[in-house]
Protein backbone atom coordinates (compact mmCIF):
# COMPACT_ATOMS: atom_id res chain seq x y z
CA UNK A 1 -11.14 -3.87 -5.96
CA UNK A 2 -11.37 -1.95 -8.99
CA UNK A 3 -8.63 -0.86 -11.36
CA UNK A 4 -7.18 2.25 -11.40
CA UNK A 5 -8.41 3.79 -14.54
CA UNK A 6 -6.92 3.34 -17.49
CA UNK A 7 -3.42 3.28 -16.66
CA UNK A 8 -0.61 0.95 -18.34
CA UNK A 9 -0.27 -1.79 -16.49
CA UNK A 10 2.53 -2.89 -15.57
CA UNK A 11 4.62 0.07 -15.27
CA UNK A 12 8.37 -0.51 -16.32
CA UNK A 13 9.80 -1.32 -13.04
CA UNK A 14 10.32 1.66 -10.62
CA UNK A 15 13.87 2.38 -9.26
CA UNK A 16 14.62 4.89 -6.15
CA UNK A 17 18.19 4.82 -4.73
CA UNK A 18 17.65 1.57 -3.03
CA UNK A 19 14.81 -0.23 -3.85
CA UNK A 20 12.83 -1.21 -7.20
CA UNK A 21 8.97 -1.45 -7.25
CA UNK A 22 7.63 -4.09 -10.04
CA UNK A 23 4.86 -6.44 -10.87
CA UNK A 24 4.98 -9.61 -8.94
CA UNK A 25 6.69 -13.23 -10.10
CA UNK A 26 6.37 -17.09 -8.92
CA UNK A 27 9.86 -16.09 -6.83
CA UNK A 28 7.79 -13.64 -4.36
CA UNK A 29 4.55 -16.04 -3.33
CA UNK A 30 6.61 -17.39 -0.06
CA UNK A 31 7.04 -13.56 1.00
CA UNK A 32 3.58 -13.16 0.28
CA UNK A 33 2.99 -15.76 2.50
CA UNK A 34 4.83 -14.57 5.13
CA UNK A 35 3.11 -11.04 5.22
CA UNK A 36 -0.39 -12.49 5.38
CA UNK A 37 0.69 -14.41 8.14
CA UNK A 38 2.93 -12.38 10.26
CA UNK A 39 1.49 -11.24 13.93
CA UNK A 40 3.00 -8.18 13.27
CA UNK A 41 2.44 -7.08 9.90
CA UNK A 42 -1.46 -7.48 10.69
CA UNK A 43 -1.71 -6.19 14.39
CA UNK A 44 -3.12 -3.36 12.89
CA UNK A 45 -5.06 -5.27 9.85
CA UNK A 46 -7.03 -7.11 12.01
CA UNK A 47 -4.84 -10.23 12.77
CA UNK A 48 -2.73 -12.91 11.01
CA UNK A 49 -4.20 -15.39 8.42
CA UNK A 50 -2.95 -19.23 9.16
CA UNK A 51 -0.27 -20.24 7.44
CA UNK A 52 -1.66 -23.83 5.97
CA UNK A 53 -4.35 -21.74 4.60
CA UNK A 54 -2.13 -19.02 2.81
CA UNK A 55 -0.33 -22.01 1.30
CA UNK A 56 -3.71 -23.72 0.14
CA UNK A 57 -5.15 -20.52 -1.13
CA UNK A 58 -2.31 -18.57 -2.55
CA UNK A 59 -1.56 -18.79 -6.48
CA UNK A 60 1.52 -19.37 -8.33
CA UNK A 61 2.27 -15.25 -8.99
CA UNK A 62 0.06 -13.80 -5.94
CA UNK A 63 -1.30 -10.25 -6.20
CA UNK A 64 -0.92 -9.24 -9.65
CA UNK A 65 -3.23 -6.81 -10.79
CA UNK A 66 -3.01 -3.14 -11.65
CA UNK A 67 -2.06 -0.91 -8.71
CA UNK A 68 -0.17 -3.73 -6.61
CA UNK A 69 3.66 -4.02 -6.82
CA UNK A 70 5.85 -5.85 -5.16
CA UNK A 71 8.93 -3.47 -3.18
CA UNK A 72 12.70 -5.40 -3.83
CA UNK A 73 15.55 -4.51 -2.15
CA UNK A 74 18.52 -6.22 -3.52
CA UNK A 75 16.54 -8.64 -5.62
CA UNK A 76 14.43 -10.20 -2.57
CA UNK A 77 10.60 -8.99 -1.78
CA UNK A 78 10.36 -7.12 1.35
CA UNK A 79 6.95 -5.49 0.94
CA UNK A 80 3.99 -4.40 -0.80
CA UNK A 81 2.45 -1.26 -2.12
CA UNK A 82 -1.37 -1.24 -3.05
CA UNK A 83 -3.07 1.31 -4.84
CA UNK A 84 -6.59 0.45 -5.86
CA UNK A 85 -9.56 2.36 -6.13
CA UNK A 86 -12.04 2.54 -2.82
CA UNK A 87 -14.73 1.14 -3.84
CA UNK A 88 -17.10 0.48 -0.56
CA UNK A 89 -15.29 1.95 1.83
CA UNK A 90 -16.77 2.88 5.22
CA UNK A 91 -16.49 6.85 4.26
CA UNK A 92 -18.36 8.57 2.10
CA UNK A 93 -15.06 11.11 1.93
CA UNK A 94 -12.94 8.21 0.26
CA UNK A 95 -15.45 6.46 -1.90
CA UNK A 96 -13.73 6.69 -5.78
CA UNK A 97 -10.77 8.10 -4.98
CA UNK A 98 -7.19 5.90 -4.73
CA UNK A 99 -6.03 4.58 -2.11
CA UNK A 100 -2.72 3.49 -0.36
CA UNK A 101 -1.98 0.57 1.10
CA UNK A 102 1.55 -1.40 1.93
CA UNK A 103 2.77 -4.18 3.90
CA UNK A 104 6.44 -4.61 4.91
CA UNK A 105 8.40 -7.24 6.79
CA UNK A 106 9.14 -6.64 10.22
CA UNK A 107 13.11 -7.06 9.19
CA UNK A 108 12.39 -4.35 6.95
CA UNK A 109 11.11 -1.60 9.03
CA UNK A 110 12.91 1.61 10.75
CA UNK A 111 14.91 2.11 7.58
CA UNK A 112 13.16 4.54 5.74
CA UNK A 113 12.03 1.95 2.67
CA UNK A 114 8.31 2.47 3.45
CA UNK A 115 8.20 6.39 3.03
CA UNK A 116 10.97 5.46 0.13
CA UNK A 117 8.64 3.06 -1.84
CA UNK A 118 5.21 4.33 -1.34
CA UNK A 119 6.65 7.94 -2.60
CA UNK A 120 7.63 6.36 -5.48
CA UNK A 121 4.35 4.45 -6.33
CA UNK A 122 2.79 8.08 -5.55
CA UNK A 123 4.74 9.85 -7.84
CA UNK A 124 3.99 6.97 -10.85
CA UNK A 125 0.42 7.43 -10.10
CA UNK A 126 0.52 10.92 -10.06
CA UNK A 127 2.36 10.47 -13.54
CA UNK A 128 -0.80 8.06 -14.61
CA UNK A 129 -3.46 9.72 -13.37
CA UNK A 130 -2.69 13.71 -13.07
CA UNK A 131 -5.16 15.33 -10.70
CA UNK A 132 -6.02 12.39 -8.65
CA UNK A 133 -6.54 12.47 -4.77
CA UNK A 134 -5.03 9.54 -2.85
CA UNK A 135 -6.85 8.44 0.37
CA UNK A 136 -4.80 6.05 3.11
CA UNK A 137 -6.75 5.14 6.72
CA UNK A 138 -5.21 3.53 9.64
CA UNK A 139 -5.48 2.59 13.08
CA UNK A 140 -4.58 5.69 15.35
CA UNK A 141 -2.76 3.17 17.79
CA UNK A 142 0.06 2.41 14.72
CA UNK A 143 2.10 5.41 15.25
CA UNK A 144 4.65 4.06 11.98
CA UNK A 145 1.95 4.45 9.89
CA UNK A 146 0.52 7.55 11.45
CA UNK A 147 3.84 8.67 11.13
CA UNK A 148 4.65 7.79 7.54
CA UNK A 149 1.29 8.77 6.93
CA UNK A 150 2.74 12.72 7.78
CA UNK A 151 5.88 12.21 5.88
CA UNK A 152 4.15 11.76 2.75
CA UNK A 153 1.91 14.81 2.66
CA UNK A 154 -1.65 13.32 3.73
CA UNK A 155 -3.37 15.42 6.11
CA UNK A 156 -6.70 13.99 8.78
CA UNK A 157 -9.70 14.16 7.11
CA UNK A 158 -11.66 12.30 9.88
CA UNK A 159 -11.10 9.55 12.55
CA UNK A 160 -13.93 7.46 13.11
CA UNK A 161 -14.68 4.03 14.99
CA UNK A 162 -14.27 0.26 12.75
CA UNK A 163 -13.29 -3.01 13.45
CA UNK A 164 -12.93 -2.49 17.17
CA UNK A 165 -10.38 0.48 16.58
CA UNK A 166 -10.57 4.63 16.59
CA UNK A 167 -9.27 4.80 12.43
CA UNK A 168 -7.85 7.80 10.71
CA UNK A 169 -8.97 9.06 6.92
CA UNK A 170 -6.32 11.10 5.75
CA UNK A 171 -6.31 12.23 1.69
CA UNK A 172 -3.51 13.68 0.08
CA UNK A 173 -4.30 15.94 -2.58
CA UNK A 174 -3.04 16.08 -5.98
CA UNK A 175 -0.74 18.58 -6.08
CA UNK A 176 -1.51 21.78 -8.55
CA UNK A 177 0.62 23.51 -11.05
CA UNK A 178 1.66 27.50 -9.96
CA UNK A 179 1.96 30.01 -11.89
């Protein structure tokens, strides 16, 4: 993982109408915890890590570097947005460029905060980085992500085959000034 240029990190924390996007603290490491190891965060991701270990290996304030903030909805961690720069990726057609991750508790799904958070860490990148294109790849088979995938604006660049699973490349590009 490399950082995201030169950007100011961390932001001031993000607000949307219900959620706030921030930097993560000691009070978030046992939701952490429970993302890495939830069957059903990683179906897609290629499987849950054990809990004993996550509790071994995890620090103190987990995951805080430049381009990863932790997504609060009335003051408790439901999620995760990554953006980091894709650095030895599988595809030549997303190598350097930023890309999207997230994570999100299975309570937390089917309510729109996904779409509603990673919008939000899109448009603060786009603020930090004008011009710069924004890959995301998936599993086909997750049709939430595929779906959210849409709903933000990124469009199929390729599919291809990795980690046992048909994945999809999708960029979304930076979006230019008229006039």
């Amino acid at each position: 993982m490399t950082e995201l240029g030169s950007v100011v990190w961390p932001p001031a924390p993000i607000r949307t109408e219900r959620l706030v996007l921030r930097e993560s603290e000691p009070r978030d490491r046992a939701t952490f915890i429970e993302l890495l190891a939830s069957p059903e965060v990683n179906a897609y991701l290629g499987g849950p890590r054990r809990r004993a270990e996550l509790e071994r290996e995890t620090p103190e304030v987990p995951e805080r570097w430049p381009g990863s903030f932790v997504v609060e909805l009335d003051g408790a961690m439901i999620g995760q947005i990554l953006l980091r720069r894709a650095t030895g990726h599988r595809r030549p057609a997303a190598a350097g460029k930023a890309d999207l991750g997230y994570l999100f508790l299975p309570r937390a799904w089917g309510s729109g905060y996904a779409a509603e958070a990673c919008a939000a860490a899109l448009g603060w990148l786009a603020d930090a980085l004008p011009g710069e294109p924004v890959v995301l790849t998936t599993q086909t088979a997750n049709a939430g992500s595929m779906r959210l995938a849409a709903k933000l604006g990124f469009t199929e660049v390729e599919r291809f085959e990795a980690w046992g699973a048909e994945q999809w490349l999708g960029m979304r590009s930076p979006l230019t000034p008229s006039g």
